[in-house]
C-alpha atoms as a PDB file:
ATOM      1  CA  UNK A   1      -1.429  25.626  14.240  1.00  0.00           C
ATOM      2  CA  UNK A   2      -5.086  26.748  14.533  1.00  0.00           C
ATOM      3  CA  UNK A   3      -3.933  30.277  15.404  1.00  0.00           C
ATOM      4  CA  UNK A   4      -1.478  30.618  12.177  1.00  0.00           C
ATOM      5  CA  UNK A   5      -4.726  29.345  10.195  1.00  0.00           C
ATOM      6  CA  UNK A   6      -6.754  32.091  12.183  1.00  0.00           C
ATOM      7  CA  UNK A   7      -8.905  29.758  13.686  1.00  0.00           C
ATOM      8  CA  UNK A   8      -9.948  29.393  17.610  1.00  0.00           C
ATOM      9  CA  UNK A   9      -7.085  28.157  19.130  1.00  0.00           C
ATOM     10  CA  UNK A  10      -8.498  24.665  20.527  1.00  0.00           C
ATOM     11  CA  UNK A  11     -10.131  23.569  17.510  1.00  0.00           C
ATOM     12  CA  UNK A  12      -7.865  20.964  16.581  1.00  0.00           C
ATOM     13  CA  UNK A  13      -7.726  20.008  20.292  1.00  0.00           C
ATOM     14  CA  UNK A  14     -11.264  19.171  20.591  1.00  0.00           C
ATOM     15  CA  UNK A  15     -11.133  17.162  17.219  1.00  0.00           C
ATOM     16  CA  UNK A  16      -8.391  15.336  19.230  1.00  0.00           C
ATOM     17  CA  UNK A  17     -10.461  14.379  22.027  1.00  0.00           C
ATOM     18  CA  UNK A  18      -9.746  14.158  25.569  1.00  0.00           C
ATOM     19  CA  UNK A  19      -8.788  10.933  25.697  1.00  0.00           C
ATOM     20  CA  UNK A  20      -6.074  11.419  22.771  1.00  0.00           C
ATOM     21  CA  UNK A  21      -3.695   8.954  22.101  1.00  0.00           C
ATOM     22  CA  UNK A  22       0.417   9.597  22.367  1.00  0.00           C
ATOM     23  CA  UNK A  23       2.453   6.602  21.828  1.00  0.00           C
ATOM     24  CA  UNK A  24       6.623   6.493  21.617  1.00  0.00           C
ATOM     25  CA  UNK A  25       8.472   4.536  19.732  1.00  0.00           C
ATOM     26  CA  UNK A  26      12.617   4.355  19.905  1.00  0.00           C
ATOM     27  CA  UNK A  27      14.218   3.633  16.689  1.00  0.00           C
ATOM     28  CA  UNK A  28      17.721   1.632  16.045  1.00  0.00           C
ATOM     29  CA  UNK A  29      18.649   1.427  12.541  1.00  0.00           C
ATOM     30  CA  UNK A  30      22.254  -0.113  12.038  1.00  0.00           C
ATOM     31  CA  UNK A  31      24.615   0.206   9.537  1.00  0.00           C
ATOM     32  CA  UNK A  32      24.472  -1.191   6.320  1.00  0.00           C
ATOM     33  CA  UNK A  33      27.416  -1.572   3.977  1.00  0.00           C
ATOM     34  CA  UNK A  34      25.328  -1.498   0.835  1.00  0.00           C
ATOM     35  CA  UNK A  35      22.305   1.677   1.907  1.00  0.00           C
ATOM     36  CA  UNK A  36      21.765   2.048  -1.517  1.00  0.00           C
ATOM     37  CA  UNK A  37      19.792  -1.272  -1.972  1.00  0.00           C
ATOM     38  CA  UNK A  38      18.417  -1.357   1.665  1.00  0.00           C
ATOM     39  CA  UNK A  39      16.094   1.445   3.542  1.00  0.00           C
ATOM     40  CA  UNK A  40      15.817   2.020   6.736  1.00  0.00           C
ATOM     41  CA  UNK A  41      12.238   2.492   6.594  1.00  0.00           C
ATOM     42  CA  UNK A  42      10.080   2.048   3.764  1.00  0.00           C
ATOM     43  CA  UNK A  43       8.158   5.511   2.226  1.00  0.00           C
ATOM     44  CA  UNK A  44       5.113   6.109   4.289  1.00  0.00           C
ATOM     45  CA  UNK A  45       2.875   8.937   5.275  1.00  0.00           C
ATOM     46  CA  UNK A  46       1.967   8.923   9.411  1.00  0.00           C
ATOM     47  CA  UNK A  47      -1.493   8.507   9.875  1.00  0.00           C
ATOM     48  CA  UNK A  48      -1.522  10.587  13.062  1.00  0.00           C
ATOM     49  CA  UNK A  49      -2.605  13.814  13.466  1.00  0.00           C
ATOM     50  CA  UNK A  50       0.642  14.845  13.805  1.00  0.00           C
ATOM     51  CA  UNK A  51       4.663  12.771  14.637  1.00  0.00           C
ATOM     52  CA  UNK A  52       7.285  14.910  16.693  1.00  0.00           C
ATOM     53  CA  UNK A  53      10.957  13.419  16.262  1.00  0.00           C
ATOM     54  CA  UNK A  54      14.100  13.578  18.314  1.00  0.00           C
ATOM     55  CA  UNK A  55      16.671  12.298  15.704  1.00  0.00           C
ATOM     56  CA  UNK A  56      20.450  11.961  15.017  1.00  0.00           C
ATOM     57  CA  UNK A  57      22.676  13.032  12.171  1.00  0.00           C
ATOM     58  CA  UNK A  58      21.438  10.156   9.783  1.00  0.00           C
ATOM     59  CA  UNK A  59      19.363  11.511   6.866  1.00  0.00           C
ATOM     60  CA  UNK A  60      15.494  11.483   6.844  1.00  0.00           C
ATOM     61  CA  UNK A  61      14.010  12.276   3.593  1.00  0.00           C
ATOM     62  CA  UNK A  62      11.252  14.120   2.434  1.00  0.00           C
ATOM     63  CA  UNK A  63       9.292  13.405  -0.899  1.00  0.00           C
ATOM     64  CA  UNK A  64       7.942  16.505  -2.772  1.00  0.00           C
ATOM     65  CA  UNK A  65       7.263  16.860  -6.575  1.00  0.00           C
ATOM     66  CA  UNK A  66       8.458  12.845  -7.324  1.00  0.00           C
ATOM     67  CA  UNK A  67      11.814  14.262  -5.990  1.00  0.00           C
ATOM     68  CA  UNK A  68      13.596  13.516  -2.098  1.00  0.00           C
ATOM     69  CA  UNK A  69      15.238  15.812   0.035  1.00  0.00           C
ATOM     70  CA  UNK A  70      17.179  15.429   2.935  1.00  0.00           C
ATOM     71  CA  UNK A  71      15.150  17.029   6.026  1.00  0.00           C
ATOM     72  CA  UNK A  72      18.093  18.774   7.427  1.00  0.00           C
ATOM     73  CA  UNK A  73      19.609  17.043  10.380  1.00  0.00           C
ATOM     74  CA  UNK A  74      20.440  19.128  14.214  1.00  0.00           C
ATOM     75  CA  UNK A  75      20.274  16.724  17.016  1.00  0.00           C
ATOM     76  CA  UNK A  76      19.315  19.330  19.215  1.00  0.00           C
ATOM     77  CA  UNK A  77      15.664  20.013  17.332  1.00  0.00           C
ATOM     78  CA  UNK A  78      12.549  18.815  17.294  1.00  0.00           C
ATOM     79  CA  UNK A  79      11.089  17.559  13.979  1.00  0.00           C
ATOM     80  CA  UNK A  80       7.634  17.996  13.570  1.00  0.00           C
ATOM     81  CA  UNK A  81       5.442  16.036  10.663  1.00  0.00           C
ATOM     82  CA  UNK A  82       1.856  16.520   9.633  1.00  0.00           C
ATOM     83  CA  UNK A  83      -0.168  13.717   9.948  1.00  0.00           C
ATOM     84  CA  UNK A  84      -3.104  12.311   7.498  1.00  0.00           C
ATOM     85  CA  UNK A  85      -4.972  13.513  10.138  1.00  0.00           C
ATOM     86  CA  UNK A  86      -4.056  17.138  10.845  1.00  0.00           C
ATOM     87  CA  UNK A  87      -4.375  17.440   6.134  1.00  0.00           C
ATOM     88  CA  UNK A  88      -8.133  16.213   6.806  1.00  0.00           C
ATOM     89  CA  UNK A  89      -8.493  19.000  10.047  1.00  0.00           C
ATOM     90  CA  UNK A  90      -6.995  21.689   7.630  1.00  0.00           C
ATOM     91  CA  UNK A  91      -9.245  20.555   4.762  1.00  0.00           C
ATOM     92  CA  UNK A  92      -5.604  19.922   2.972  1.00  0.00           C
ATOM     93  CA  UNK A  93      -4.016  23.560   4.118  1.00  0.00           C
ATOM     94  CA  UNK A  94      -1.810  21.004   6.397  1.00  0.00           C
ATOM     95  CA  UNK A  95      -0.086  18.738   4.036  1.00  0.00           C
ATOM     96  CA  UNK A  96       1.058  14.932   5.412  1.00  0.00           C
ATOM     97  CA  UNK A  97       4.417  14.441   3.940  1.00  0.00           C
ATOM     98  CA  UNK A  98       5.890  10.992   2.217  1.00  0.00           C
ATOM     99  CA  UNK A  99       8.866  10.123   3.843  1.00  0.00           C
ATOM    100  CA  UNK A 100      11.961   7.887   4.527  1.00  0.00           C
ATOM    101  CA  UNK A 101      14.484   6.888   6.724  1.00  0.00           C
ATOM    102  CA  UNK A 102      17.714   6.039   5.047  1.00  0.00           C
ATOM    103  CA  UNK A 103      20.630   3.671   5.930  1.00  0.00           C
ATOM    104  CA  UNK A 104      24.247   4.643   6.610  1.00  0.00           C
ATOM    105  CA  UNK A 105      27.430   2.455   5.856  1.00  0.00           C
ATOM    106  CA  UNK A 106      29.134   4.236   8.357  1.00  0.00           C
ATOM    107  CA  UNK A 107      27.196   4.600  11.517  1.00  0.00           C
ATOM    108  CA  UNK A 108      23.736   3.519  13.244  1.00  0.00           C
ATOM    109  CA  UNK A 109      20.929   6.139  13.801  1.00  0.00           C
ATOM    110  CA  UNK A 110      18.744   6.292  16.609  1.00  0.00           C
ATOM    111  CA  UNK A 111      15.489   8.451  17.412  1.00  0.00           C
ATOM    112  CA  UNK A 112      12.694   8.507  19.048  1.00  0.00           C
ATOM    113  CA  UNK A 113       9.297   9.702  17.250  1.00  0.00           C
ATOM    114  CA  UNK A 114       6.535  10.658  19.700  1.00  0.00           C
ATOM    115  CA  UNK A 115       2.637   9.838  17.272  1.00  0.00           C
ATOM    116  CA  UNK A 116      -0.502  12.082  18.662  1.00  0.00           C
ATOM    117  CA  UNK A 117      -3.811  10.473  17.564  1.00  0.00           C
ATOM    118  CA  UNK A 118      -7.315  11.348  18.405  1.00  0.00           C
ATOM    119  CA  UNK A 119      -8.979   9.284  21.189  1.00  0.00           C
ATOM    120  CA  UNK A 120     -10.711   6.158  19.761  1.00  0.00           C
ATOM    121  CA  UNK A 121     -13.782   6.607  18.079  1.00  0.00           C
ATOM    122  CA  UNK A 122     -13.923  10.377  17.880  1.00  0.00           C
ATOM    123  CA  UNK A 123     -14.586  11.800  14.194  1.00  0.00           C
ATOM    124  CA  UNK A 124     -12.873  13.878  12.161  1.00  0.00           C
ATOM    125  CA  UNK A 125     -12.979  16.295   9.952  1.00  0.00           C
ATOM    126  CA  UNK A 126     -12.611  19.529   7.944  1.00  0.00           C
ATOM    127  CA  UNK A 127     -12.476  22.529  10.190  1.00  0.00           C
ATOM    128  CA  UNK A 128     -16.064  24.541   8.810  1.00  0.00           C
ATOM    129  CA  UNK A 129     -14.046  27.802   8.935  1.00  0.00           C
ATOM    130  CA  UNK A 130     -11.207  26.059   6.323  1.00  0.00           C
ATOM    131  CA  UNK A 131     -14.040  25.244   3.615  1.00  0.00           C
ATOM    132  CA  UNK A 132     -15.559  27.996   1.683  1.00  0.00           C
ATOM    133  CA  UNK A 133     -16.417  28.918  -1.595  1.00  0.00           C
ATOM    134  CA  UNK A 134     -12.713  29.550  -2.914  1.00  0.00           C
ATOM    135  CA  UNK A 135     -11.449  26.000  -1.000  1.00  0.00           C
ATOM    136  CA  UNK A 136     -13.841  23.480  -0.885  1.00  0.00           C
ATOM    137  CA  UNK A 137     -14.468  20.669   1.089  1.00  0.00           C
ATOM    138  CA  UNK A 138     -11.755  17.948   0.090  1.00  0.00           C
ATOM    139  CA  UNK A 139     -12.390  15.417   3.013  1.00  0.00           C
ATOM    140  CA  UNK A 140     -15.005  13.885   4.665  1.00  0.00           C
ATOM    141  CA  UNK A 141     -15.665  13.219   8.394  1.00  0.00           C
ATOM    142  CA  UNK A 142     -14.165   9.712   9.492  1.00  0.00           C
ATOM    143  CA  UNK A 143     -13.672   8.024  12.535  1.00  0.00           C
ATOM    144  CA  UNK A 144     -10.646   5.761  13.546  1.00  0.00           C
ATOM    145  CA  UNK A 145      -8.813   7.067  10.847  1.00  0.00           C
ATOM    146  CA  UNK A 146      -5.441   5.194  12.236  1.00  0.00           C
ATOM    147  CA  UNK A 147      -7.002   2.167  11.444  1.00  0.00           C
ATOM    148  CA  UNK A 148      -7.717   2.644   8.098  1.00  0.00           C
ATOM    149  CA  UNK A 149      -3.864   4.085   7.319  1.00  0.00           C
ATOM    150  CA  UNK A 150      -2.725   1.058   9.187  1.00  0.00           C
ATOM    151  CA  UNK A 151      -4.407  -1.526   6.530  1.00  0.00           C
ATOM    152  CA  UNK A 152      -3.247   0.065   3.342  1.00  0.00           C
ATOM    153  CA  UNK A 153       0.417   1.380   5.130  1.00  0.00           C
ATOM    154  CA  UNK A 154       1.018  -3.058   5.646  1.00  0.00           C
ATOM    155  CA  UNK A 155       0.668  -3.420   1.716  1.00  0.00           C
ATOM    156  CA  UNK A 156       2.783  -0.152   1.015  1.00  0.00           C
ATOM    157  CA  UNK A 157       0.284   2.059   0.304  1.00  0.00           C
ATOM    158  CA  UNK A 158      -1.469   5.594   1.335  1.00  0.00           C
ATOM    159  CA  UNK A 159      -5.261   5.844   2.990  1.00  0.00           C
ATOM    160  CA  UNK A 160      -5.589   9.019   2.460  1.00  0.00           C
ATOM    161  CA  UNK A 161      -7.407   9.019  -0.659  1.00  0.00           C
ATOM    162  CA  UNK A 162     -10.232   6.635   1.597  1.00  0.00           C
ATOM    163  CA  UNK A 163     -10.619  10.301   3.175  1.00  0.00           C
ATOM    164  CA  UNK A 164     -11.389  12.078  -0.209  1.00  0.00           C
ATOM    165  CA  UNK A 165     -14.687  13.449  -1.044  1.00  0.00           C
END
């Protein structure tokens, strides 16, 4: 990612830490005869730095422009979402998606999302190189960012904007 942004290449890393964090989590989500009143998980944005997902053939959905669209589905792939933490790296170049899991009447869905965090307590912030006169700085430095998306993701909403300059 640094390298497509022509940055040096273990930037991001060290914002990361050495002592990053990379939790798993294995999803079940079972049928549901009625998937149009029921989600399978409520709209969120991760609050990593950045989510890799092994999924099935049930439909993950992306928000863009108030609208959703189905993230194409091939078991054999590797999803890969930007975190809110990789869109306050990039100075917003990255963007942290809204998204969805949705239910199926017909069969279950599985996967398994891998989250990479940096290591507690390291800050954050806007790679220098990504602010300049033509794109300036949108976030601030924080620290334990996770935290903070945790809080406002339990009463539905987005932490981002605690980010914004």
């Amino acid at each position: 990612m640094a390298k497509s942004l022509k940055l040096e290449e273990n930037c991001f890393l060290e914002q990361f830490g050495k002592q990053a964090q990379l939790h798993a989590r294995f999803n079940y989500y079972s049928p549901c005869q009625r998937p149009d009143l029921v989600l399978g998980l409520k709209p969120h944005a991760d609050g990593t730095g950045y989510t890799i997902i092994l999924q099935d053939e049930v439909e993950l959905q992306v928000l863009k422009d108030g609208k959703w669209y189905a993230v194409p589905k091939n078991p054999t792939a590797l999803l890969v979402l930007m975190g809110d933490q990789m869109e306050i790296m990039s100075n917003g170049i990255l963007k942290s998606p809204v998204h969805r899991v949705v239910s199926n009447s017909k069969r279950d869905r599985i996967s398994i999302a891998m989250f990479y965090t940096p290591e507690l307590g390291k800050e954050i912030g806007p790679e220098d190189e990504l602010v300049n006169v033509d794109r300036p700085r949108v976030y601030k430095k924080v620290t334990d960012y996770a935290e903070t998306h945790w809080k406002f993701y339990q009463r539905g909403m987005r932490a981002l904007h605690t980010a914004h300059i």
